[in-house]
Protein backbone atom coordinates (compact mmCIF):
# COMPACT_ATOMS: atom_id res chain seq x y z
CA UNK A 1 -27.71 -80.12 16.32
CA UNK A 2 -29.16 -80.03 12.70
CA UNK A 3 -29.72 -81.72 9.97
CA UNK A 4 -25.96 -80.95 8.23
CA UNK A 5 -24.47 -81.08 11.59
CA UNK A 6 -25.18 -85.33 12.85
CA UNK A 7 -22.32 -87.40 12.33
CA UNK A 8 -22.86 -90.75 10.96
CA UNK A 9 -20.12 -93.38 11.51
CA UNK A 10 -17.47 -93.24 9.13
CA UNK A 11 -18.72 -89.83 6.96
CA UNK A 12 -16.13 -86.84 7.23
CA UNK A 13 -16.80 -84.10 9.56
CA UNK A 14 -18.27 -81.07 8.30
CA UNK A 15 -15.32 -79.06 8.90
CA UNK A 16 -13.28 -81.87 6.66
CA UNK A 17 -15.93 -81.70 3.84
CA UNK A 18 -15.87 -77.40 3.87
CA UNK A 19 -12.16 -78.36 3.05
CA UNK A 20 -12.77 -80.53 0.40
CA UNK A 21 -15.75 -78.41 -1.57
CA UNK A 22 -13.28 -75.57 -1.54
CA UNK A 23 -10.43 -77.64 -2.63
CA UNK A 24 -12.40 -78.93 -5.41
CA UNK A 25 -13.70 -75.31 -6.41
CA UNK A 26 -10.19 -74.11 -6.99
CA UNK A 27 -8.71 -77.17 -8.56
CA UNK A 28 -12.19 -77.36 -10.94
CA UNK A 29 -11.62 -73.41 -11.46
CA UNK A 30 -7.81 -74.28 -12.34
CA UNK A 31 -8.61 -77.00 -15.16
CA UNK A 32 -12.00 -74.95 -16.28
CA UNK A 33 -9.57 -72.07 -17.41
CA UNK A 34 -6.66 -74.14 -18.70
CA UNK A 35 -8.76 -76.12 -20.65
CA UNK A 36 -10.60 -72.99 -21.93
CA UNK A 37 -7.05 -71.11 -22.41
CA UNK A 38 -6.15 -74.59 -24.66
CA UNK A 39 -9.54 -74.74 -26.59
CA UNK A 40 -8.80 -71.13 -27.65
CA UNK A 41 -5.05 -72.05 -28.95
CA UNK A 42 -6.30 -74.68 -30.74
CA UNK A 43 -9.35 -72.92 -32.19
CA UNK A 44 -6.81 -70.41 -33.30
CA UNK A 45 -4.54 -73.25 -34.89
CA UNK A 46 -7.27 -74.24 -36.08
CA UNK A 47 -7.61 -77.68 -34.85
CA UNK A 48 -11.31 -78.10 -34.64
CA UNK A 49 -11.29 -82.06 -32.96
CA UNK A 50 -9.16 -81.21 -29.86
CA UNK A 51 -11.27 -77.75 -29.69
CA UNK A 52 -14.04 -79.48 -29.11
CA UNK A 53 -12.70 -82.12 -27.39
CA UNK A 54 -11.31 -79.28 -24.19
CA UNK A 55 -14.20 -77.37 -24.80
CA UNK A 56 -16.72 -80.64 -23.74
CA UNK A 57 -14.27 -80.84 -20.83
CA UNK A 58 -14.48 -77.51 -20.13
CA UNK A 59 -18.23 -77.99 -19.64
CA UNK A 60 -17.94 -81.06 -17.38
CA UNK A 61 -15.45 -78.66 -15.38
CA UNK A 62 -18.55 -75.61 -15.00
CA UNK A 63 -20.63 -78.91 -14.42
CA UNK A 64 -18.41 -79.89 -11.47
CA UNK A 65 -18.28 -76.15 -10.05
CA UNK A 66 -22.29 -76.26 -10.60
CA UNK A 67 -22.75 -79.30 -8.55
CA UNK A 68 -20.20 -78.50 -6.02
CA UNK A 69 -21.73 -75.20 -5.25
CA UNK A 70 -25.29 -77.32 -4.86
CA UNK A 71 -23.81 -79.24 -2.27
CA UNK A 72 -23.15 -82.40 -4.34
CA UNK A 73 -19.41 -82.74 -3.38
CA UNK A 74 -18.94 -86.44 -3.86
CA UNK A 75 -20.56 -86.20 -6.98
CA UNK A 76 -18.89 -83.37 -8.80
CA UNK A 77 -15.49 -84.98 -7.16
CA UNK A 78 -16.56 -87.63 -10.04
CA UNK A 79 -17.68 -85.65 -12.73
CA UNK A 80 -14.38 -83.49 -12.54
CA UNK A 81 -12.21 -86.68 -12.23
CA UNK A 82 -13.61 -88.89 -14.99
CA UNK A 83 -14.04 -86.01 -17.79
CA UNK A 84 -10.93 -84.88 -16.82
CA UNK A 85 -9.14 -87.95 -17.60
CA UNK A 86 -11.54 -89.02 -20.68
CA UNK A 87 -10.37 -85.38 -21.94
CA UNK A 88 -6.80 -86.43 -21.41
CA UNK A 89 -6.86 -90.04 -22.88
CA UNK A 90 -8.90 -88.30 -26.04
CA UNK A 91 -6.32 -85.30 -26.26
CA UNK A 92 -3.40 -88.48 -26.21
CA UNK A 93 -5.42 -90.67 -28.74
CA UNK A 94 -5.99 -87.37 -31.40
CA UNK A 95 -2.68 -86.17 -30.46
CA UNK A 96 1.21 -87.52 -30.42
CA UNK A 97 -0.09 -91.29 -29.04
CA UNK A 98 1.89 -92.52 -26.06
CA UNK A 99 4.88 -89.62 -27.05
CA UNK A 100 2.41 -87.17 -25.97
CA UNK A 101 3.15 -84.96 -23.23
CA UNK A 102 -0.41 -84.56 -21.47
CA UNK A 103 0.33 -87.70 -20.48
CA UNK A 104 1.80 -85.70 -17.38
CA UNK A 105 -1.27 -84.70 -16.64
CA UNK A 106 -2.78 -88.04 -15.61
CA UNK A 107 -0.49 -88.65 -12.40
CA UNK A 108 -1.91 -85.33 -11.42
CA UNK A 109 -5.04 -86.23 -11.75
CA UNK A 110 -4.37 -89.52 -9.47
CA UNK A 111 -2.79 -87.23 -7.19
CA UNK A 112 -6.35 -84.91 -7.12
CA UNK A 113 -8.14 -88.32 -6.89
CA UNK A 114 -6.35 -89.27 -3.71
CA UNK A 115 -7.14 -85.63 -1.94
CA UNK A 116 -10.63 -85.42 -2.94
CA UNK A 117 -12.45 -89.03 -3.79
CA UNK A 118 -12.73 -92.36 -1.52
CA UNK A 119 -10.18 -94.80 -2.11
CA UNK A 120 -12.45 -96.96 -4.14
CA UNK A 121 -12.44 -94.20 -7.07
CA UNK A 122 -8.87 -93.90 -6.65
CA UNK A 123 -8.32 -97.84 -7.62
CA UNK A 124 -10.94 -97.60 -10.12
CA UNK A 125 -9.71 -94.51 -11.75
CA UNK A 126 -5.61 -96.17 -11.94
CA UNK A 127 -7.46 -99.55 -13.77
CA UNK A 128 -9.05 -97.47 -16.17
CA UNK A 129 -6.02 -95.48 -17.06
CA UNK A 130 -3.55 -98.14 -16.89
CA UNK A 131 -6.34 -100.41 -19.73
CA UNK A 132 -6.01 -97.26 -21.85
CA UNK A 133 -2.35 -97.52 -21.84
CA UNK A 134 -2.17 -101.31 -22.35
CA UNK A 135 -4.67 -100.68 -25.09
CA UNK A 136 -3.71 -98.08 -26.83
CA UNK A 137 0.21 -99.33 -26.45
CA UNK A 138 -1.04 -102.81 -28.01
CA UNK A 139 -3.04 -100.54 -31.33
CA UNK A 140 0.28 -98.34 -31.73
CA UNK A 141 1.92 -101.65 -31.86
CA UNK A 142 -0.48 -103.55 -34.11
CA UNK A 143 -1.45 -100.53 -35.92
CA UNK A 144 0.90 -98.40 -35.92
CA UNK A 145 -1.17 -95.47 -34.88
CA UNK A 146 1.95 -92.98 -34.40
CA UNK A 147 3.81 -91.60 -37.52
CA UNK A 148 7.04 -90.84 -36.90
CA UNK A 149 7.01 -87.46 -39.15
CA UNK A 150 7.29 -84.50 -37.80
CA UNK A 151 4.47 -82.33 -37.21
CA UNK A 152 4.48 -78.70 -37.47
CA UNK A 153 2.82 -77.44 -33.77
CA UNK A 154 1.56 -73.88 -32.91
CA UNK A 155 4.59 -72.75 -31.15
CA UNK A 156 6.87 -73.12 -34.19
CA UNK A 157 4.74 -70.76 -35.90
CA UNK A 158 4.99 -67.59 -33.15
């Protein structure tokens, strides 16, 4: 037996974590060219804030493919779960508050976090998105953050 071969107590097999590095290359490749598809629509628009916002995600995405591909699995399980959902909770905050609909995208990202990351990260990640949502519900109350005019969007104009 080698070195990537022992067992210790409790650690996945190594047939379990080939699984879960390729799982996490194809859903990292998945959000690397969504995000990148997005970027270009809005760079297009031109909306130069939620360009750059998908475009920073974009490179925590490569960053997560990078890392996986070193061998870093638990680690680029976190980078592509937390910059994924800071790039969500920025895209809501810049974009349509809580009547936005990438807001669908963050029980998908749970559901990712409870394939790929320990059940710690899971619980962690659900706190920090359920504060945002408090939070940000409490500013659109005190604030009133959302305008209720209508906004032109990019597909009106096709």
């Amino acid at each position: 037996m080698n070195k990537h071969e022992e067992e210790t107590p409790g650690s996945p097999s190594p047939i379990a974590q080939d699984i879960r590095a390729k799982r996490l290359n194809q859903v990292a490749g998945m959000c690397l060219v969504s995000l990148l598809g997005l970027a270009a629509i809005y760079a297009a628009k031109p909306s130069w804030i939620l360009t750059l916002l998908l475009l920073s995600g974009s490179t925590m995405m490569a960053a997560s493919l990078w890392l996986n591909r070193r061998g870093k699995t638990d680690r680029a399980t976190l980078v592509l779960l937390y910059s994924l959902t800071a790039t969500v909770c920025g895209a809501i905050w810049r974009g349509e508050g809580l009547h936005d609909t990438v807001q669908l995208a963050l029980p998908t990202i749970l559901i990712i976090a409870g394939l790929l990351a320990q059940r710690s990260h899971f619980f962690l990640l659900l706190g920090l998105i359920l504060i945002f949502h408090c939070l940000f519900a409490i500013a659109t109350f005190l604030y009133c953050l959302r305008v209720n005019q209508t906004q032109q969007h990019w597909q009106f104009d096709l």
